[in-house]
PDB file of N, CA and C in Angstrom:
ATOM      1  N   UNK A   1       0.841  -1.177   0.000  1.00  0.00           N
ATOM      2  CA  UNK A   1       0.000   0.000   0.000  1.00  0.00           C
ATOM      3  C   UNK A   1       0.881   1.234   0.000  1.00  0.00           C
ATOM      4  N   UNK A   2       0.845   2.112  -1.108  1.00  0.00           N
ATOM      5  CA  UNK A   2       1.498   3.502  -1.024  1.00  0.00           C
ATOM      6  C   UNK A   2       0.348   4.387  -0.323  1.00  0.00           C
ATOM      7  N   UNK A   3       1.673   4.721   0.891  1.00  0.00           N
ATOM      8  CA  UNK A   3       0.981   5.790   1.772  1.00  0.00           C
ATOM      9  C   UNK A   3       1.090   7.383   1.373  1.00  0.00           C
ATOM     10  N   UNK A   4       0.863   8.367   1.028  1.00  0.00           N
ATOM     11  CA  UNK A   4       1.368   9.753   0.501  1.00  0.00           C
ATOM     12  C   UNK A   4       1.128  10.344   1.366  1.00  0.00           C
ATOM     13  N   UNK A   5       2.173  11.271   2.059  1.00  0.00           N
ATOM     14  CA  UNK A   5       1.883  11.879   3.101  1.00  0.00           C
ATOM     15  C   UNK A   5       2.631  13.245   3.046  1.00  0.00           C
ATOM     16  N   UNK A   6       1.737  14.151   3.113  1.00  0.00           N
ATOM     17  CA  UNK A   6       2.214  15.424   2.773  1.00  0.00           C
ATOM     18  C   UNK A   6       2.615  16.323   3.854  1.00  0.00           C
ATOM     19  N   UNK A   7       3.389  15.717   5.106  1.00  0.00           N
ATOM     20  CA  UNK A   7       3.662  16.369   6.059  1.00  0.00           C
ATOM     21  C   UNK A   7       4.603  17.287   6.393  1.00  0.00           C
ATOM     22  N   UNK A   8       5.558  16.972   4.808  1.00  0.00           N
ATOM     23  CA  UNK A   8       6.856  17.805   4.364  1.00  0.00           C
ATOM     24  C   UNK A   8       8.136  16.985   5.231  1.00  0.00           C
ATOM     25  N   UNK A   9       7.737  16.002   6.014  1.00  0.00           N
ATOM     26  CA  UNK A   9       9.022  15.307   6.367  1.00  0.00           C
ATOM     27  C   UNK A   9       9.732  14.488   5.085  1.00  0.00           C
ATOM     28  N   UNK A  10      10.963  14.529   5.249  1.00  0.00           N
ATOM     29  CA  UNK A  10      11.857  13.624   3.863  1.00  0.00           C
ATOM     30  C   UNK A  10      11.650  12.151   4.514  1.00  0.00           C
ATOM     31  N   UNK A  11      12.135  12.073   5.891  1.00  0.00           N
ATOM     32  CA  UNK A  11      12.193  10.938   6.023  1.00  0.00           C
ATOM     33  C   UNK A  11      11.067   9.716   6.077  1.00  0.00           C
ATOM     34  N   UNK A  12      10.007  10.788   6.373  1.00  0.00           N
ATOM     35  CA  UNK A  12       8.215  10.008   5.992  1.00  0.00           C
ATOM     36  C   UNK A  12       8.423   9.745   4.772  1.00  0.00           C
ATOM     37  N   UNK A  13       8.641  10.291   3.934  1.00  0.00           N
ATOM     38  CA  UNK A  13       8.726  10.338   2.318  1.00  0.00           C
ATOM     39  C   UNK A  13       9.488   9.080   1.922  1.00  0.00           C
ATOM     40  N   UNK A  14      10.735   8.550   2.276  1.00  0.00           N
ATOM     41  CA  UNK A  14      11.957   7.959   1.832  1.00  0.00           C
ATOM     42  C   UNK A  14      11.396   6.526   2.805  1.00  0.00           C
ATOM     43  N   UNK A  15      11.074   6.470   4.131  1.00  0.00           N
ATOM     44  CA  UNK A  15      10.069   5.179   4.524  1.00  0.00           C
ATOM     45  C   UNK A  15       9.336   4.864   3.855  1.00  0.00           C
ATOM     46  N   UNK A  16       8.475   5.693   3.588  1.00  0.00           N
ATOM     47  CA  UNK A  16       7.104   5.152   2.253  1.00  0.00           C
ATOM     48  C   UNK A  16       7.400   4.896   1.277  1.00  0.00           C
ATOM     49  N   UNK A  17       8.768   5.560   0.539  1.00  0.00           N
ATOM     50  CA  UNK A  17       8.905   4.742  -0.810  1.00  0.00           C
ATOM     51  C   UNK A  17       9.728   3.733  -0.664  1.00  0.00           C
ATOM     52  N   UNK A  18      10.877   3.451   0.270  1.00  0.00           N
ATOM     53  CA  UNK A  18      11.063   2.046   0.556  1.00  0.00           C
ATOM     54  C   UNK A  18      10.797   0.953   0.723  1.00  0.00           C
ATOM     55  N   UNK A  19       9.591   1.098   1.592  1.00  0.00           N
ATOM     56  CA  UNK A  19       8.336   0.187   1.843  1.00  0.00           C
ATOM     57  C   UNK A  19       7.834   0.017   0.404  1.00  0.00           C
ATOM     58  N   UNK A  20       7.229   0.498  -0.123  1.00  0.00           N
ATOM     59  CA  UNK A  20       7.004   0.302  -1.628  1.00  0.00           C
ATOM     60  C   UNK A  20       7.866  -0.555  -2.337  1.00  0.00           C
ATOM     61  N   UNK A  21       8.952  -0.200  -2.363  1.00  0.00           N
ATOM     62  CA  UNK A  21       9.720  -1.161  -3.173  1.00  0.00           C
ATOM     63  C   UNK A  21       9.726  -2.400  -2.783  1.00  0.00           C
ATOM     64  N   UNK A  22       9.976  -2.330  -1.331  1.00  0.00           N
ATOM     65  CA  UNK A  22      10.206  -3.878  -0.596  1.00  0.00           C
ATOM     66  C   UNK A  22       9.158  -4.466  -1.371  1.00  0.00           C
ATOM     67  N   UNK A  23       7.745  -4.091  -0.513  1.00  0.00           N
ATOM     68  CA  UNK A  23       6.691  -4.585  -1.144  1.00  0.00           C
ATOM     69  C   UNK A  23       6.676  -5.117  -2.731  1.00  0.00           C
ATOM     70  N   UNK A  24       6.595  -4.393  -3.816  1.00  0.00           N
ATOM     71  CA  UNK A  24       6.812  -4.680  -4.848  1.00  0.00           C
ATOM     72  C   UNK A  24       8.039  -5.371  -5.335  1.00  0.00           C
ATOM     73  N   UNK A  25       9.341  -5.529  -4.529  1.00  0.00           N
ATOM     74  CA  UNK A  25      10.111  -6.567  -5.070  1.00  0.00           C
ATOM     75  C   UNK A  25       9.654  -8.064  -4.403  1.00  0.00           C
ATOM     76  N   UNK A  26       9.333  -8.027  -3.340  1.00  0.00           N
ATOM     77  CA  UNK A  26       8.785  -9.513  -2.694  1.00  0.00           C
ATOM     78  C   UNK A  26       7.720  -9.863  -3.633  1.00  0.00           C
ATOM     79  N   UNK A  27       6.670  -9.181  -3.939  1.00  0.00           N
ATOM     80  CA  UNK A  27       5.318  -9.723  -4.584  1.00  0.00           C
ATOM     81  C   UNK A  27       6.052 -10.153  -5.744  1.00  0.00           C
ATOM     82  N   UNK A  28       6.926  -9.574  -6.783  1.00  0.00           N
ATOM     83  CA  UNK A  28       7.779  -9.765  -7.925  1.00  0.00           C
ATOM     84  C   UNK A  28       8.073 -10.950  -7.661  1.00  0.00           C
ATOM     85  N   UNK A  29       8.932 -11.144  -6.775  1.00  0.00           N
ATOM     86  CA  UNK A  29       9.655 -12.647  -6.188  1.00  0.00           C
ATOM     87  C   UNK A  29       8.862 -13.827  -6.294  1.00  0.00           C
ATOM     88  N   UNK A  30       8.238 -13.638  -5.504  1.00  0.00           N
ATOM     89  CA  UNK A  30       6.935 -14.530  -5.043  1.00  0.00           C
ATOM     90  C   UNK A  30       6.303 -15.042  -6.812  1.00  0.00           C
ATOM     91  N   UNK A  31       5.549 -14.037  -7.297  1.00  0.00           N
ATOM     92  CA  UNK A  31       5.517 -14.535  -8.660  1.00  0.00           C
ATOM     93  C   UNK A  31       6.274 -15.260  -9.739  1.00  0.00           C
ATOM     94  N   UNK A  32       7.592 -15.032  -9.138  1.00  0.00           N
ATOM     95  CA  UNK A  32       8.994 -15.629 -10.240  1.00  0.00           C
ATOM     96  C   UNK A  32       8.888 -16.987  -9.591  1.00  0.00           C
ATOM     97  N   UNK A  33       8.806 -17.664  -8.359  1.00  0.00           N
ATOM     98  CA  UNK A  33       9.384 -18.564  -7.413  1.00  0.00           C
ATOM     99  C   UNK A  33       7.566 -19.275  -8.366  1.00  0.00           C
ATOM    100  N   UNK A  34       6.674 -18.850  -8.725  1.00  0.00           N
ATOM    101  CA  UNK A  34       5.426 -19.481  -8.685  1.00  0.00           C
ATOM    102  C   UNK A  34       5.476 -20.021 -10.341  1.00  0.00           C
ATOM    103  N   UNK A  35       6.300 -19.020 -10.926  1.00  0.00           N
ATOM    104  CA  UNK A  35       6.267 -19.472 -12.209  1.00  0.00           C
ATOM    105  C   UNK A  35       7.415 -20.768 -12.470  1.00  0.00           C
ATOM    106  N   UNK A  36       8.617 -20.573 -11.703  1.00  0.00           N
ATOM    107  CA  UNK A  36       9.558 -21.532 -11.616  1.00  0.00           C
ATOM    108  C   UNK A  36       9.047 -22.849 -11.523  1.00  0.00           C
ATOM    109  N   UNK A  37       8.214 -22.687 -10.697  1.00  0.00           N
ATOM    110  CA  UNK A  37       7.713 -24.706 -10.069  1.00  0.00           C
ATOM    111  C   UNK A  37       6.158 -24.670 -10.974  1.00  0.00           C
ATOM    112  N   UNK A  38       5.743 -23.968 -11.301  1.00  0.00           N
ATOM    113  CA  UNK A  38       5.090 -23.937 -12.581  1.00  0.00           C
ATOM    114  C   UNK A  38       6.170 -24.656 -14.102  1.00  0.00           C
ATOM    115  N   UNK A  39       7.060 -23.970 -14.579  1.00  0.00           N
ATOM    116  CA  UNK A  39       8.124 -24.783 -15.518  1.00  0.00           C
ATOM    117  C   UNK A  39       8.382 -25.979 -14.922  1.00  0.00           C
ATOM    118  N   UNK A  40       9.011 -26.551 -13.569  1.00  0.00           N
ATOM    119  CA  UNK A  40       8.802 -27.539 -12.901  1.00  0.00           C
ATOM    120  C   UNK A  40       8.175 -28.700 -13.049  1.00  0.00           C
ATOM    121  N   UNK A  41       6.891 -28.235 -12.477  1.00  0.00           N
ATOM    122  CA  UNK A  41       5.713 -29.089 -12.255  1.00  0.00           C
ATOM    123  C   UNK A  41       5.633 -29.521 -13.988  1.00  0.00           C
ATOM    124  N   UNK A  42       5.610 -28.803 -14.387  1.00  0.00           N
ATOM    125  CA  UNK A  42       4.914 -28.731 -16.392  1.00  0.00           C
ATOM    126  C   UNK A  42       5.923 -29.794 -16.731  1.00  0.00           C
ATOM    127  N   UNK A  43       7.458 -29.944 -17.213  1.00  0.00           N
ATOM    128  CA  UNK A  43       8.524 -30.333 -17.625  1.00  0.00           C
ATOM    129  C   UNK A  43       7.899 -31.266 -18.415  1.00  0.00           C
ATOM    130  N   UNK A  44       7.404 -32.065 -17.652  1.00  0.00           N
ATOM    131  CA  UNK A  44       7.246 -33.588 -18.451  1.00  0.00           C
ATOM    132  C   UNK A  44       8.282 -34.386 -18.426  1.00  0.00           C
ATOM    133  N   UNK A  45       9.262 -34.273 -17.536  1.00  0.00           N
ATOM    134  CA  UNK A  45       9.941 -34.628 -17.693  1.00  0.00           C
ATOM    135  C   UNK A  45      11.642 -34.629 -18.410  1.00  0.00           C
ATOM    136  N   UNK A  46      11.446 -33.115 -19.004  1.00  0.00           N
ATOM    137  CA  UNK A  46      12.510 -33.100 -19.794  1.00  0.00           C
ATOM    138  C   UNK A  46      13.562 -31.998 -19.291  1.00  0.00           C
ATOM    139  N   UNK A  47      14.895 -32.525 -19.109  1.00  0.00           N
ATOM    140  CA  UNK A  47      15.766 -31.803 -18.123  1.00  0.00           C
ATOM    141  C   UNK A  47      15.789 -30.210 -18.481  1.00  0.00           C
ATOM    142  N   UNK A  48      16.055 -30.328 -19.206  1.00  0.00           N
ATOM    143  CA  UNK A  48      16.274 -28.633 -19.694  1.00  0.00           C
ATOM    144  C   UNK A  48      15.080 -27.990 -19.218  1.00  0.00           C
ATOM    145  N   UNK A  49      14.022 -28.485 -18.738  1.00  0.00           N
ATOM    146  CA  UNK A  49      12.876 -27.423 -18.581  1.00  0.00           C
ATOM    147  C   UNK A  49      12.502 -27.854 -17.122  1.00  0.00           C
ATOM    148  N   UNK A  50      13.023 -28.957 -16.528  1.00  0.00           N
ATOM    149  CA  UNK A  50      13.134 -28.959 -14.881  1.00  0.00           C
ATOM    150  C   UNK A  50      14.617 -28.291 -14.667  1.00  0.00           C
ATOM    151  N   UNK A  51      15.275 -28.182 -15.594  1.00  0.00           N
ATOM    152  CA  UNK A  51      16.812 -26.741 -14.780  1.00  0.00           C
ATOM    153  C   UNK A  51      15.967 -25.695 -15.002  1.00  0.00           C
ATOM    154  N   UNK A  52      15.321 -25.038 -15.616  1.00  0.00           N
ATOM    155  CA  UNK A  52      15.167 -23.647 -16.017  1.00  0.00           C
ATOM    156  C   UNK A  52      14.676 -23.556 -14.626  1.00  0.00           C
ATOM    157  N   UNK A  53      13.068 -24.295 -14.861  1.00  0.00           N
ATOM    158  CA  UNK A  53      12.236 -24.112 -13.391  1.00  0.00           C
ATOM    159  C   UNK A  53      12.995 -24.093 -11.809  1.00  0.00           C
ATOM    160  N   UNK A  54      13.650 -25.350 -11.962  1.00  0.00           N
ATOM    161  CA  UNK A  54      15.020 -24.935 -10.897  1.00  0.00           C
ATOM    162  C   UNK A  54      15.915 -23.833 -10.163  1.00  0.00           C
ATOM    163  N   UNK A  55      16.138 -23.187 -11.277  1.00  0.00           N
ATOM    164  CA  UNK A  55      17.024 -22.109 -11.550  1.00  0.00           C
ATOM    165  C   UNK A  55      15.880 -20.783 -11.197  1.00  0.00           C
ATOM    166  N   UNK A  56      14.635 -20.575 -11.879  1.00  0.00           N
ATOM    167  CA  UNK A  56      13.915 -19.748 -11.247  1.00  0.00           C
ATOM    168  C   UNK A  56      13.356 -19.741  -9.944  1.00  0.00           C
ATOM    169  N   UNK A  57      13.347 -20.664  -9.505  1.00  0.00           N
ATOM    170  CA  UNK A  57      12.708 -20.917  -8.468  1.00  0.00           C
ATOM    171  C   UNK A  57      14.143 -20.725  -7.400  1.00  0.00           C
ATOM    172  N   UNK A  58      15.328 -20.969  -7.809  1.00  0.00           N
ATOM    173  CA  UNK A  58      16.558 -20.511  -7.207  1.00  0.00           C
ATOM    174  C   UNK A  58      16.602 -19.533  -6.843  1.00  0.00           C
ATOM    175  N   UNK A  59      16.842 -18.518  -7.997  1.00  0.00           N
ATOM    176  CA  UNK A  59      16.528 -17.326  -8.250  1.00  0.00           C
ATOM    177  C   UNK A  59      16.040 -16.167  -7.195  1.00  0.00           C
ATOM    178  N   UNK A  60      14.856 -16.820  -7.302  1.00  0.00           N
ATOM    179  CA  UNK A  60      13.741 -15.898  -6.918  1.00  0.00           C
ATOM    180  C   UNK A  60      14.074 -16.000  -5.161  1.00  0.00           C
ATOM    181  N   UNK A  61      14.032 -17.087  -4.941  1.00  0.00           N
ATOM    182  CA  UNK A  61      14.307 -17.122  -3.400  1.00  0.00           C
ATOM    183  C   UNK A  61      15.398 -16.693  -2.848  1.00  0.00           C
ATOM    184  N   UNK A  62      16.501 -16.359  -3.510  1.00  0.00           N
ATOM    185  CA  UNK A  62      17.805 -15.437  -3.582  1.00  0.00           C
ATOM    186  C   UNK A  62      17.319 -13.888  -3.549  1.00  0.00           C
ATOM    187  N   UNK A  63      16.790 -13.696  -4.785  1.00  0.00           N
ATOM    188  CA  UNK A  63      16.330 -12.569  -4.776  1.00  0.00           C
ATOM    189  C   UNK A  63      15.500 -12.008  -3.661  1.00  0.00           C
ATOM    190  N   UNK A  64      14.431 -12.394  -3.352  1.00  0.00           N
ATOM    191  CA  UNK A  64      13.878 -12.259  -2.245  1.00  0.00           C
ATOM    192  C   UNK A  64      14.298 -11.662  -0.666  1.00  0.00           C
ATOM    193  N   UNK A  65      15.044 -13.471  -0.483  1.00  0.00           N
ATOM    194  CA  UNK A  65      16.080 -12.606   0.526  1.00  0.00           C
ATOM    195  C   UNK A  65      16.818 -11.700   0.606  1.00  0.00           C
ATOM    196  N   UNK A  66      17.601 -11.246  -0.454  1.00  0.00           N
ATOM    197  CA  UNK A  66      18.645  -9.778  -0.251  1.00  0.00           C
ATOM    198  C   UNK A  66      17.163  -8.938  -0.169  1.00  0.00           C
ATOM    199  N   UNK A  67      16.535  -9.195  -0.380  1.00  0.00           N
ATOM    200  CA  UNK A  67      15.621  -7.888  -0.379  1.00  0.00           C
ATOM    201  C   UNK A  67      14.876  -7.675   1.444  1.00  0.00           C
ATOM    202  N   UNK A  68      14.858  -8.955   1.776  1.00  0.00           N
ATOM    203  CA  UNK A  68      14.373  -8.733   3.287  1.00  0.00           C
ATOM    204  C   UNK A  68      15.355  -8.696   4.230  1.00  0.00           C
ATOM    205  N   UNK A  69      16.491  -9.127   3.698  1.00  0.00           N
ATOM    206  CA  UNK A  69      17.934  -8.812   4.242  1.00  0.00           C
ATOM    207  C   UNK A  69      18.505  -7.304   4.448  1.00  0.00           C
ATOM    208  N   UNK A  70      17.913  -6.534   3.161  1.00  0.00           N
ATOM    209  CA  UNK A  70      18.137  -5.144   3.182  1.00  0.00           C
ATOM    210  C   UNK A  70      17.666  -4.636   4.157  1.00  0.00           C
ATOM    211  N   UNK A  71      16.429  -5.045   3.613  1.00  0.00           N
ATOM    212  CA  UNK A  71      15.555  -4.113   5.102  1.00  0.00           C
ATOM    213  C   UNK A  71      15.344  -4.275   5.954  1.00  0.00           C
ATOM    214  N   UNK A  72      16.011  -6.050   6.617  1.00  0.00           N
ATOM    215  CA  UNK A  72      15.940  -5.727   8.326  1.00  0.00           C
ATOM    216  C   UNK A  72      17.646  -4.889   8.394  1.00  0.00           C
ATOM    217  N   UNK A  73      18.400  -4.554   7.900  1.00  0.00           N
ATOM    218  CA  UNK A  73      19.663  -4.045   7.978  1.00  0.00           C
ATOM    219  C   UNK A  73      19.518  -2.422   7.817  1.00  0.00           C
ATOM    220  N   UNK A  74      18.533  -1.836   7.110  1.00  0.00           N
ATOM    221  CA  UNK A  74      18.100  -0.532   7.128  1.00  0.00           C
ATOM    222  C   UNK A  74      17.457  -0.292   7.923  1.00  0.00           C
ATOM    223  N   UNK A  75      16.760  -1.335   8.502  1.00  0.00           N
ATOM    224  CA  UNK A  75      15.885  -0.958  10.004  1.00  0.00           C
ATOM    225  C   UNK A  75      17.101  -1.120  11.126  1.00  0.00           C
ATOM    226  N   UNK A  76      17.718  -1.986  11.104  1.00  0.00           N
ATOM    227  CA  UNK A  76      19.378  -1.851  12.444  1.00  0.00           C
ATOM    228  C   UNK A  76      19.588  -1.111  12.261  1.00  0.00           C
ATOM    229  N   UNK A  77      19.982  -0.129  11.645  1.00  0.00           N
ATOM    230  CA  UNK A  77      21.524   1.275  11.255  1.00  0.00           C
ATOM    231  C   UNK A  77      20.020   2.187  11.881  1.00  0.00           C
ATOM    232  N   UNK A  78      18.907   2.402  10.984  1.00  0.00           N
ATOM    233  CA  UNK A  78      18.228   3.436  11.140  1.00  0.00           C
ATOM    234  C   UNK A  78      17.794   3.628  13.066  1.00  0.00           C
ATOM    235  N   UNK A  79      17.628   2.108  13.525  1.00  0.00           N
ATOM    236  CA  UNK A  79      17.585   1.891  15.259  1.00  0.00           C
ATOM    237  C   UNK A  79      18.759   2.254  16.248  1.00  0.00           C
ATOM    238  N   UNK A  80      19.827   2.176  15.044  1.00  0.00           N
ATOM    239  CA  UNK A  80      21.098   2.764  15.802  1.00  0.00           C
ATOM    240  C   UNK A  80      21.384   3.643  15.662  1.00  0.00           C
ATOM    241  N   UNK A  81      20.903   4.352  15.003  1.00  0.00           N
ATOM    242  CA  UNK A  81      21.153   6.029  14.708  1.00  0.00           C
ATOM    243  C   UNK A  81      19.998   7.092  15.165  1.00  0.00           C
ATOM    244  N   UNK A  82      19.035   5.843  16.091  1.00  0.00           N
ATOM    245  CA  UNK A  82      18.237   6.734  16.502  1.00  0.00           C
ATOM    246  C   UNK A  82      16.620   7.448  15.817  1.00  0.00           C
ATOM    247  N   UNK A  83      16.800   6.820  14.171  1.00  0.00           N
ATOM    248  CA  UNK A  83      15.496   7.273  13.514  1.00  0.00           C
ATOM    249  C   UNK A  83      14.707   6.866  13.470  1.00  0.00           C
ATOM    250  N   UNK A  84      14.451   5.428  14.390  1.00  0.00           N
ATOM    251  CA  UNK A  84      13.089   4.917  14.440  1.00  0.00           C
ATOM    252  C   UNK A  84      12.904   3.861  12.934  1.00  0.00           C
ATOM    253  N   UNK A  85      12.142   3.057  13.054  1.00  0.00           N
ATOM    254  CA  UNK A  85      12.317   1.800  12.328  1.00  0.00           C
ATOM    255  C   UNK A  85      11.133   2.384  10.839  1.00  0.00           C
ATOM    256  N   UNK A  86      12.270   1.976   9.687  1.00  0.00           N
ATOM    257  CA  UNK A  86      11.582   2.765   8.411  1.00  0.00           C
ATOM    258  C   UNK A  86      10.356   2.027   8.308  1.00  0.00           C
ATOM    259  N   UNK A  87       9.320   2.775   7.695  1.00  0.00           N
ATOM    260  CA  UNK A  87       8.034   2.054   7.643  1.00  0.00           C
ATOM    261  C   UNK A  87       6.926   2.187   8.642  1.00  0.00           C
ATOM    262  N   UNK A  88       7.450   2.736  10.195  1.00  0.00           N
ATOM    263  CA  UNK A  88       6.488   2.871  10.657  1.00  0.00           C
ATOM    264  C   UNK A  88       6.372   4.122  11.092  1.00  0.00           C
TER     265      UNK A  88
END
């Protein structure tokens, strides 16, 4: 959910569009990891199309994590510096 908040703070501003991204790279993820075991499941059997599915489904769950990795690590620094945890 994009929040818009016109309170003139930057840092309200730069939480909300972070959050955004997170959001929209996980849902991204999530869809890649669904299509992967989709190629998977489908194969029939034939290797080249159980690696692909493999490999996306790799992928995606890689991807994913650096992305929730980021942001519990932007929420530490931002808790240690005192600005309160981005997003809320």
């Amino acid at each position: 959910m994009v929040r818009i908040s016109m309170d003139g703070n930057i840092n309200t501003l730069f939480n909300n569009l972070a959050t955004t991204i997170r959001n929209v790279s996980v849902a991204v993820g999530v869809f890649a990891f669904m299509w992967g075991a989709i190629q998977y499941a489908t194969s029939g059997g034939s290797p080249h199309q159980l690696e692909q599915g493999k490999s996306a489904m790799k992928a995606s769950l890689i991807g994913v994590g650096a992305v929730v990795l980021a942001a519990t690590l932007v929420g530490i620094v931002f808790s240690a510096l005192g600005g309160g945890a981005p997003g809320h």
